[in-house]
C-alpha atoms as a PDB file:
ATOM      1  CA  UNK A   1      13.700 -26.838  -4.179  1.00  0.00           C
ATOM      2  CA  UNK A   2      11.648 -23.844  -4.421  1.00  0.00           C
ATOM      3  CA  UNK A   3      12.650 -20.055  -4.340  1.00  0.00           C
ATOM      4  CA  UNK A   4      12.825 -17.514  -1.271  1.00  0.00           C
ATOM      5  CA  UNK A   5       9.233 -15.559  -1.367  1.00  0.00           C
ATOM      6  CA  UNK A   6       9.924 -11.978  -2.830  1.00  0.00           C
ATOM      7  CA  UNK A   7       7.494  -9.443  -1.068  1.00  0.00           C
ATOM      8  CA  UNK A   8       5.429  -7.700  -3.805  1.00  0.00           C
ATOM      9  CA  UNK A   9       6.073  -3.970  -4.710  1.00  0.00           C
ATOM     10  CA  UNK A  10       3.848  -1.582  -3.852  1.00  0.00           C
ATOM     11  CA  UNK A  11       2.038   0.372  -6.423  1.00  0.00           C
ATOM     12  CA  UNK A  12       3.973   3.285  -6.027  1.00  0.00           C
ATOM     13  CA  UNK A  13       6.861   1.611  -5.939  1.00  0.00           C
ATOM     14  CA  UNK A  14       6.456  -0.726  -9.577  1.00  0.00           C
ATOM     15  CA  UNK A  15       5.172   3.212 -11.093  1.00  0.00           C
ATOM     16  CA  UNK A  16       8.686   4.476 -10.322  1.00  0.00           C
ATOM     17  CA  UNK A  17      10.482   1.591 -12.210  1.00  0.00           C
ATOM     18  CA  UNK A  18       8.268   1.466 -15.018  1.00  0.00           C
ATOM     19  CA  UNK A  19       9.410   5.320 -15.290  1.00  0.00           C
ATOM     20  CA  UNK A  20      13.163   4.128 -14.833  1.00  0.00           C
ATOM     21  CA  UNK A  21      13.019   2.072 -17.555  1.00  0.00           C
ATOM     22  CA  UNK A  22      11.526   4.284 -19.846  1.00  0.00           C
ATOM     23  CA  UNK A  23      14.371   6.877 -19.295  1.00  0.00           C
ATOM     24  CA  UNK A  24      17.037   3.904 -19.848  1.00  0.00           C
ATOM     25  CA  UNK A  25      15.458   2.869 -22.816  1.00  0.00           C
ATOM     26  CA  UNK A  26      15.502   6.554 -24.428  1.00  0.00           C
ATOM     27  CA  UNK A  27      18.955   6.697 -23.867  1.00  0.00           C
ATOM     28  CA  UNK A  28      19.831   3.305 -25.079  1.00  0.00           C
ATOM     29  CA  UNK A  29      17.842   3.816 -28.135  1.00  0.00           C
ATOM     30  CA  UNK A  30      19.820   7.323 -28.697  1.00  0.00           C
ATOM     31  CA  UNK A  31      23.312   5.056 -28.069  1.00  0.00           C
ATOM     32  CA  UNK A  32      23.952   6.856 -24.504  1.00  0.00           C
ATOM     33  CA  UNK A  33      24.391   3.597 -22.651  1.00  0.00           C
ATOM     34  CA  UNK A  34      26.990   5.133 -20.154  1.00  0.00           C
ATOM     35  CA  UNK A  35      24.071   7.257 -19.174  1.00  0.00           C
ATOM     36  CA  UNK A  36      21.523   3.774 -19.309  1.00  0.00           C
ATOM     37  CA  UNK A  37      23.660   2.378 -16.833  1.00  0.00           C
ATOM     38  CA  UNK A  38      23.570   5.151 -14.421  1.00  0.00           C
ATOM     39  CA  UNK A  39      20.110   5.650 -14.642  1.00  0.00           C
ATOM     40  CA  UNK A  40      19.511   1.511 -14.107  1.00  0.00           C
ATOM     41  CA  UNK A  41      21.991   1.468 -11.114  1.00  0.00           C
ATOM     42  CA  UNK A  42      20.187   4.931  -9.426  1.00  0.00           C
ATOM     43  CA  UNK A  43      16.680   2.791  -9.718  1.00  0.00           C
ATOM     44  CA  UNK A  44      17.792  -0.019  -8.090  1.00  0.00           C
ATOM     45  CA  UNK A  45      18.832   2.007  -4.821  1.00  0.00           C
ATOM     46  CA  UNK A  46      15.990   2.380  -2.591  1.00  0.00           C
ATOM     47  CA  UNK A  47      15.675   5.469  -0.458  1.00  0.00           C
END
């Protein structure tokens, strides 16, 4: 069985989450995971 083809993400679009997961990892290394969480959730929306 193999796995549903996942369309690629555009350039701008992988740039964004690398930046999302910088900001989540500041505040998870500062203990603000409340604030992690929100920040993962908001990336994961797309406009």
């Amino acid at each position: 069985m193999t796995s549903p083809s996942v369309p690629a993400l555009s350039d701008l679009e992988a740039i964004r989450l690398q930046r999302a997961l910088k900001d989540v990892r500041f505040c998870l290394e500062r203990g603000d995971w409340q604030t992690a969480l929100a920040m993962a959730r908001a990336a994961l929306i797309r406009d």
